[in-house]
PDB file of N, CA and C in Angstrom:
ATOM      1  N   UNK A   1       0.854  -1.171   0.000  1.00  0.00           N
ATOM      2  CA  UNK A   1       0.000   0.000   0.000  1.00  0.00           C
ATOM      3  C   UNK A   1       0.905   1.241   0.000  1.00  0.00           C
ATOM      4  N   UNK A   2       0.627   1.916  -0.962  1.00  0.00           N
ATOM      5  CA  UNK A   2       1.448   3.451  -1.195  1.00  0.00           C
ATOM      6  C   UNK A   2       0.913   4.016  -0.033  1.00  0.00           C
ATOM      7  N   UNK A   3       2.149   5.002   0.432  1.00  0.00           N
ATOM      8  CA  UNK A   3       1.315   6.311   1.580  1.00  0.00           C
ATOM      9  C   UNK A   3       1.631   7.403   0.541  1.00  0.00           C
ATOM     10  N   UNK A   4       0.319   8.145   0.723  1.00  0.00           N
ATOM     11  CA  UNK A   4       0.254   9.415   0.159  1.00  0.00           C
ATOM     12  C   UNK A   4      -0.652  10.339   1.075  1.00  0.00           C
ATOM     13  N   UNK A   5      -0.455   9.771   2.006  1.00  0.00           N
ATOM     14  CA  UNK A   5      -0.635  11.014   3.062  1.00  0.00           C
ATOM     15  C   UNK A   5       0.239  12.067   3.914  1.00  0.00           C
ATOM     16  N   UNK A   6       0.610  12.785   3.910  1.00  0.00           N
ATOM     17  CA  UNK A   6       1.625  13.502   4.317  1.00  0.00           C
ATOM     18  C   UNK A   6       1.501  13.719   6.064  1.00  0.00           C
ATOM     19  N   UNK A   7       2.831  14.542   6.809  1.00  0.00           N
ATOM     20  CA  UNK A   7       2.782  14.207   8.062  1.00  0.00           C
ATOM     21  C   UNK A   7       1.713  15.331   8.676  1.00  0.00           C
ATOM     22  N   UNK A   8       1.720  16.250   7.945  1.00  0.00           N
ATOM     23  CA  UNK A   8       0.825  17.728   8.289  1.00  0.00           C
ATOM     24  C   UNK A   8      -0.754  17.181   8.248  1.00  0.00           C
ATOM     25  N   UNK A   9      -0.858  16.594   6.913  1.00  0.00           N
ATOM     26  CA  UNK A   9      -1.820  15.956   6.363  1.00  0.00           C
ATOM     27  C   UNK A   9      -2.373  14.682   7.962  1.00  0.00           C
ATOM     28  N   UNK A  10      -1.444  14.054   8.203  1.00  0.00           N
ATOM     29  CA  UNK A  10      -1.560  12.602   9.080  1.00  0.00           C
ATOM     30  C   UNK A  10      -2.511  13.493  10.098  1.00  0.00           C
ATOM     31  N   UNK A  11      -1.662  14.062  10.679  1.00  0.00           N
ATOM     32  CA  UNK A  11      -1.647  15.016  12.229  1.00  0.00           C
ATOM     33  C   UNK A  11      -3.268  15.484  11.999  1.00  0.00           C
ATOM     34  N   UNK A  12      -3.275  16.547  10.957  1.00  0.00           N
ATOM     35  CA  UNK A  12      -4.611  16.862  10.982  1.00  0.00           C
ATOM     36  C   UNK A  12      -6.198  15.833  10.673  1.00  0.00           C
ATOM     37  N   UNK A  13      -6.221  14.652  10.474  1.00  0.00           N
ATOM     38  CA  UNK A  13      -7.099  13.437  10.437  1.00  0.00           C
ATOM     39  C   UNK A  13      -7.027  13.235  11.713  1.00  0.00           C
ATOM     40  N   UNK A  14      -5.574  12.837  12.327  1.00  0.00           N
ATOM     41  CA  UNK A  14      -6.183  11.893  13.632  1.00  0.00           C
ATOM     42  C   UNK A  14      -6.826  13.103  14.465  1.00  0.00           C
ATOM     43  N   UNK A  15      -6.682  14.131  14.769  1.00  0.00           N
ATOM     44  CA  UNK A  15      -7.317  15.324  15.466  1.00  0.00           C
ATOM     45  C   UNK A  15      -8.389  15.132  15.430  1.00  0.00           C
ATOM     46  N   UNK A  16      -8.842  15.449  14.146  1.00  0.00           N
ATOM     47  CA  UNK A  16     -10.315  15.422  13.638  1.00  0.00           C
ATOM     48  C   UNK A  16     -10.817  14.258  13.750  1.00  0.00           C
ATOM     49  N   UNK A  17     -10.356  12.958  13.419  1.00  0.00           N
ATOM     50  CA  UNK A  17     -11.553  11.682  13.541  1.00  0.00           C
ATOM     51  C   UNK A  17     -11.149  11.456  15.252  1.00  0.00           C
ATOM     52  N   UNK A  18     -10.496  11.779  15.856  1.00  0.00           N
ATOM     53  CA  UNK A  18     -10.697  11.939  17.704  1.00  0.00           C
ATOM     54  C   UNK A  18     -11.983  12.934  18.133  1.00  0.00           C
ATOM     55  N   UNK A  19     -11.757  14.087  17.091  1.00  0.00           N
ATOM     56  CA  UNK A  19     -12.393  15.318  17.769  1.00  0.00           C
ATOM     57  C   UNK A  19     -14.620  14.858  17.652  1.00  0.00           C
ATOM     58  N   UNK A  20     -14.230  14.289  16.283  1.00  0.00           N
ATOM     59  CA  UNK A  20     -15.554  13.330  15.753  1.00  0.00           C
ATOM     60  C   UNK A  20     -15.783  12.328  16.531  1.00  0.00           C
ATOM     61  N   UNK A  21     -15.082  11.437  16.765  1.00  0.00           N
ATOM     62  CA  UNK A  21     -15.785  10.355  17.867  1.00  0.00           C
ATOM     63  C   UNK A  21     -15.914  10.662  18.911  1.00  0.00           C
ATOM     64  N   UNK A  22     -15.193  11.819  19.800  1.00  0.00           N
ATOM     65  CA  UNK A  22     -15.628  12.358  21.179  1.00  0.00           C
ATOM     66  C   UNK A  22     -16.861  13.314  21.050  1.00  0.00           C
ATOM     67  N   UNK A  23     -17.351  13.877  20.032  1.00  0.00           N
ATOM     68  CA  UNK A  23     -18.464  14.374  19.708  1.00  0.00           C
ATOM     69  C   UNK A  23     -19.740  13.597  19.742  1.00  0.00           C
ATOM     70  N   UNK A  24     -19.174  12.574  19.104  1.00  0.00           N
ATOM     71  CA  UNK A  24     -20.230  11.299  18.545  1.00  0.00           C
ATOM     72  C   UNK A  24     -20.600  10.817  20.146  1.00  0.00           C
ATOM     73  N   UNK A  25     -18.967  10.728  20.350  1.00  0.00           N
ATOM     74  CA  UNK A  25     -19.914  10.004  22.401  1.00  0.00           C
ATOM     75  C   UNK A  25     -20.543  10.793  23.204  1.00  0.00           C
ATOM     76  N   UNK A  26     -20.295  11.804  23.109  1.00  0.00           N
ATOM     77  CA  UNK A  26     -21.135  12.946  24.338  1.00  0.00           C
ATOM     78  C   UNK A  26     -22.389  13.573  23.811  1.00  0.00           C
ATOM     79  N   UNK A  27     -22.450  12.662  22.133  1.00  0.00           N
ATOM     80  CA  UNK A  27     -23.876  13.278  21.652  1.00  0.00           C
ATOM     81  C   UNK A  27     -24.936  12.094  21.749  1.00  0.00           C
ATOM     82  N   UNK A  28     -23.986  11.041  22.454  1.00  0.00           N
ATOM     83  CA  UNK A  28     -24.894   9.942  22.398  1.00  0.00           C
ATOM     84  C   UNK A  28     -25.236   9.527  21.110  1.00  0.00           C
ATOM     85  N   UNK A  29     -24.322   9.409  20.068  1.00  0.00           N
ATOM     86  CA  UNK A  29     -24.731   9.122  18.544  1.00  0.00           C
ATOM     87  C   UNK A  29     -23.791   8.428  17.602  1.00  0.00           C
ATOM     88  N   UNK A  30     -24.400   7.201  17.205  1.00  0.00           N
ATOM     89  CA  UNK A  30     -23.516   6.583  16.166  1.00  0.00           C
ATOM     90  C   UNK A  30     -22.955   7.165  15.216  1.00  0.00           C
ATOM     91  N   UNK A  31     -23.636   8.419  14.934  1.00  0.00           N
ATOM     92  CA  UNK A  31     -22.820   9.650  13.518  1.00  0.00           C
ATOM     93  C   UNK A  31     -21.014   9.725  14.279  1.00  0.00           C
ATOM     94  N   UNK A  32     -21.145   9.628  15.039  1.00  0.00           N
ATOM     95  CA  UNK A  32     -19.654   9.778  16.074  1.00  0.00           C
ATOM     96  C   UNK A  32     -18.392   8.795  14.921  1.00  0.00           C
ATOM     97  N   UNK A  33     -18.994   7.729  14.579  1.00  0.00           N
ATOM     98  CA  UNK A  33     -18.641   6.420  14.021  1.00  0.00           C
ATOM     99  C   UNK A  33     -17.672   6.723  12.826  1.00  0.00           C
ATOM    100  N   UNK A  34     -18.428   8.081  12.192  1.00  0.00           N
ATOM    101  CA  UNK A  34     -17.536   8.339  10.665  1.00  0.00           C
ATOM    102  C   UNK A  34     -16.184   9.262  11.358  1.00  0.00           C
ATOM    103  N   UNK A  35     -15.803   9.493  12.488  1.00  0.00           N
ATOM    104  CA  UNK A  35     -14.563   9.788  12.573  1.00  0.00           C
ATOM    105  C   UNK A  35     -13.758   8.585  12.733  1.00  0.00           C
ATOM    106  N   UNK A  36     -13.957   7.521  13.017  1.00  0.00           N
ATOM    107  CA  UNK A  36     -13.085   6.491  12.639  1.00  0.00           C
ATOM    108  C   UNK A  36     -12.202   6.429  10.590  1.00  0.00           C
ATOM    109  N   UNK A  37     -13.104   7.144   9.974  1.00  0.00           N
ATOM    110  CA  UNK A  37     -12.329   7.501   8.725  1.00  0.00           C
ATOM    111  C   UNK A  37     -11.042   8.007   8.717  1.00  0.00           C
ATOM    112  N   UNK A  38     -11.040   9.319   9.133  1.00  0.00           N
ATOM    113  CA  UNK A  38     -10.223  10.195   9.102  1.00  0.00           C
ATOM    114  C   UNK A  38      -9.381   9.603  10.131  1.00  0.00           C
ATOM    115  N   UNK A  39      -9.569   8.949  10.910  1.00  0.00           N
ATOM    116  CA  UNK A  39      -8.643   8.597  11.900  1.00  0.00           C
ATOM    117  C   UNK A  39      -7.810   7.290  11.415  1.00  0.00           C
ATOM    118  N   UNK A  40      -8.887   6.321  10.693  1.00  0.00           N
ATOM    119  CA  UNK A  40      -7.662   5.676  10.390  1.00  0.00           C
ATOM    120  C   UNK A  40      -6.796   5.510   9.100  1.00  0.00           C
ATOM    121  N   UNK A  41      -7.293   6.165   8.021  1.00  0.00           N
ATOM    122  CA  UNK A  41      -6.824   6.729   7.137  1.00  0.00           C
ATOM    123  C   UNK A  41      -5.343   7.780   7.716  1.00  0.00           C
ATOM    124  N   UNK A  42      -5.373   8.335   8.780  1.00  0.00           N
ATOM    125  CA  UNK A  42      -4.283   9.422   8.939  1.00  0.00           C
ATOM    126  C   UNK A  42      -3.524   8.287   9.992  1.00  0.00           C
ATOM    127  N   UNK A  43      -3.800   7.258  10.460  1.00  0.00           N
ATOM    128  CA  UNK A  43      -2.888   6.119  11.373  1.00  0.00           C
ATOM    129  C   UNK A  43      -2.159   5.216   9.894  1.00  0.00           C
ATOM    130  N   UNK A  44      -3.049   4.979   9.231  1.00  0.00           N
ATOM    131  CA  UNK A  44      -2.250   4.085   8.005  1.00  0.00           C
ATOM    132  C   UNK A  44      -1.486   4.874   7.077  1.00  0.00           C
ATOM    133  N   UNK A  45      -1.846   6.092   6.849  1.00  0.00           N
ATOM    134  CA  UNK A  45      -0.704   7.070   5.647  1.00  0.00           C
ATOM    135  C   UNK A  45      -1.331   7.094   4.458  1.00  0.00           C
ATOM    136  N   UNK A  46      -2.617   6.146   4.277  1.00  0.00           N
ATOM    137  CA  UNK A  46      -3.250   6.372   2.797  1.00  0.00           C
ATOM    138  C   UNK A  46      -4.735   6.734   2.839  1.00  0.00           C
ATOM    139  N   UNK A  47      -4.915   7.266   2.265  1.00  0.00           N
ATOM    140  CA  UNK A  47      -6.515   7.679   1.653  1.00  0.00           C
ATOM    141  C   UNK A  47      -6.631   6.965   0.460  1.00  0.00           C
ATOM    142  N   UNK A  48      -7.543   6.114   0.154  1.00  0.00           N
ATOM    143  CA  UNK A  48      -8.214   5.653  -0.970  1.00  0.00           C
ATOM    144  C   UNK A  48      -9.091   6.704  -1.882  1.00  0.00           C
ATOM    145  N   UNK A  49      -9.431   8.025  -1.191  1.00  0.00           N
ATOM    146  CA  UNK A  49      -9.803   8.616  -2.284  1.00  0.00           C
ATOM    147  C   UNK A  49      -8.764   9.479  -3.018  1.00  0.00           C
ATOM    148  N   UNK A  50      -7.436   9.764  -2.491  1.00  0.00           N
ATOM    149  CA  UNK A  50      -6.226  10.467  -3.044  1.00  0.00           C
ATOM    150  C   UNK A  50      -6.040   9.949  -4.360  1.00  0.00           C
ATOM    151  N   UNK A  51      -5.875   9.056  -5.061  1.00  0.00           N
ATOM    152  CA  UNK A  51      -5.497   8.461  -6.231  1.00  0.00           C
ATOM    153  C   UNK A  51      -6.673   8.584  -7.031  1.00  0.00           C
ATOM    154  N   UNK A  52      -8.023   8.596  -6.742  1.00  0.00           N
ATOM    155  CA  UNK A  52      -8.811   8.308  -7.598  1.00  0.00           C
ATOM    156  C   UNK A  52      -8.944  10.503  -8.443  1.00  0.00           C
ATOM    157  N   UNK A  53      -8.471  10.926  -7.459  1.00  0.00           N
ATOM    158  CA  UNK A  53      -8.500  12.632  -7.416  1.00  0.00           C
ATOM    159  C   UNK A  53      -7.207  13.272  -7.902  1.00  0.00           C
ATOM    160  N   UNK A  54      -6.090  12.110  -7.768  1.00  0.00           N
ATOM    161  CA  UNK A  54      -5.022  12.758  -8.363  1.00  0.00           C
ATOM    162  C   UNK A  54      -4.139  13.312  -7.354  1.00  0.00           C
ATOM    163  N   UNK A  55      -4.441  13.145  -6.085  1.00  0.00           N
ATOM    164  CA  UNK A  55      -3.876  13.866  -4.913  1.00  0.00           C
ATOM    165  C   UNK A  55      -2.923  13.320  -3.867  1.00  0.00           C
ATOM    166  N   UNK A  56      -2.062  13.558  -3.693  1.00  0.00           N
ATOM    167  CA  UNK A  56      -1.074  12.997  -3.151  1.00  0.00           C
ATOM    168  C   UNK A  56      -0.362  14.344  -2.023  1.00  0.00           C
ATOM    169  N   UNK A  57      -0.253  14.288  -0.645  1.00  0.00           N
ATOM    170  CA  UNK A  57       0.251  15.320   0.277  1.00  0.00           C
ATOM    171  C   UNK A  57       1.745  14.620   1.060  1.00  0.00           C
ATOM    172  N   UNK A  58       1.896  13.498   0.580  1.00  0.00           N
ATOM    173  CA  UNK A  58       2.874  12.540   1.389  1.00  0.00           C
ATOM    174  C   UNK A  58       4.701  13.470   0.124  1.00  0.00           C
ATOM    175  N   UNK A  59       5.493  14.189   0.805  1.00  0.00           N
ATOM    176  CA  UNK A  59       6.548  14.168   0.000  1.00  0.00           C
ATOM    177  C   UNK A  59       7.366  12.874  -0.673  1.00  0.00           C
ATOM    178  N   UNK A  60       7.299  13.011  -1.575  1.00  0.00           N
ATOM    179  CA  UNK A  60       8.682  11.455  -1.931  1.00  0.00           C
ATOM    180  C   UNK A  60       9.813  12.142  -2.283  1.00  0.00           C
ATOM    181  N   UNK A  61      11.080  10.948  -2.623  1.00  0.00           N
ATOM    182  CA  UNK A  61      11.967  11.424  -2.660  1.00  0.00           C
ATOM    183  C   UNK A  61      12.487  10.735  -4.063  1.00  0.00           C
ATOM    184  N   UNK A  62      12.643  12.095  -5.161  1.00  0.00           N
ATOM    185  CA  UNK A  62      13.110  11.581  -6.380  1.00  0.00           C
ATOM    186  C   UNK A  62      14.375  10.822  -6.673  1.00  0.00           C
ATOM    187  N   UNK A  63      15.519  10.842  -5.587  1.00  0.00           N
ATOM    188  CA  UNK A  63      16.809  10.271  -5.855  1.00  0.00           C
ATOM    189  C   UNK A  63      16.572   9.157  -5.922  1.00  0.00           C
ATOM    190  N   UNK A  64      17.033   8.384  -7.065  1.00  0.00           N
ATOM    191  CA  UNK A  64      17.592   7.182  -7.236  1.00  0.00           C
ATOM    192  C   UNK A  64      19.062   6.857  -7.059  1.00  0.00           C
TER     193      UNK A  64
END
């Protein structure tokens, strides 16, 4: 699995799918559930929708 998530990129998911499931629990609501996306998408380094969009935030390194 390619990472094409970057570290700025990482940082700001897990925030947000934390900030979403602690929402989700104190609202008493399974909607809480879709921050598990962003959260584990920014724990693994890839987004599945990055490639289909052309988008890539992860730097690589051209030296061969």
């Amino acid at each position: 699995m390619k990472k094409n998530v970057g570290s700025v990129d990482k940082i700001a998911r897990i925030i947000l799918g934390l900030v979403i499931l602690i929402i989700g629990v104190l609202a008493q609501s399974w909607w809480g559930l879709i921050g598990l996306i962003p959260l584990v998408t920014g724990l693994v380094g890839n987004c599945p929708l990055y490639p289909i969009l052309g988008i890539s935030t992860c730097k690589t390194d051209d030296k061969k």
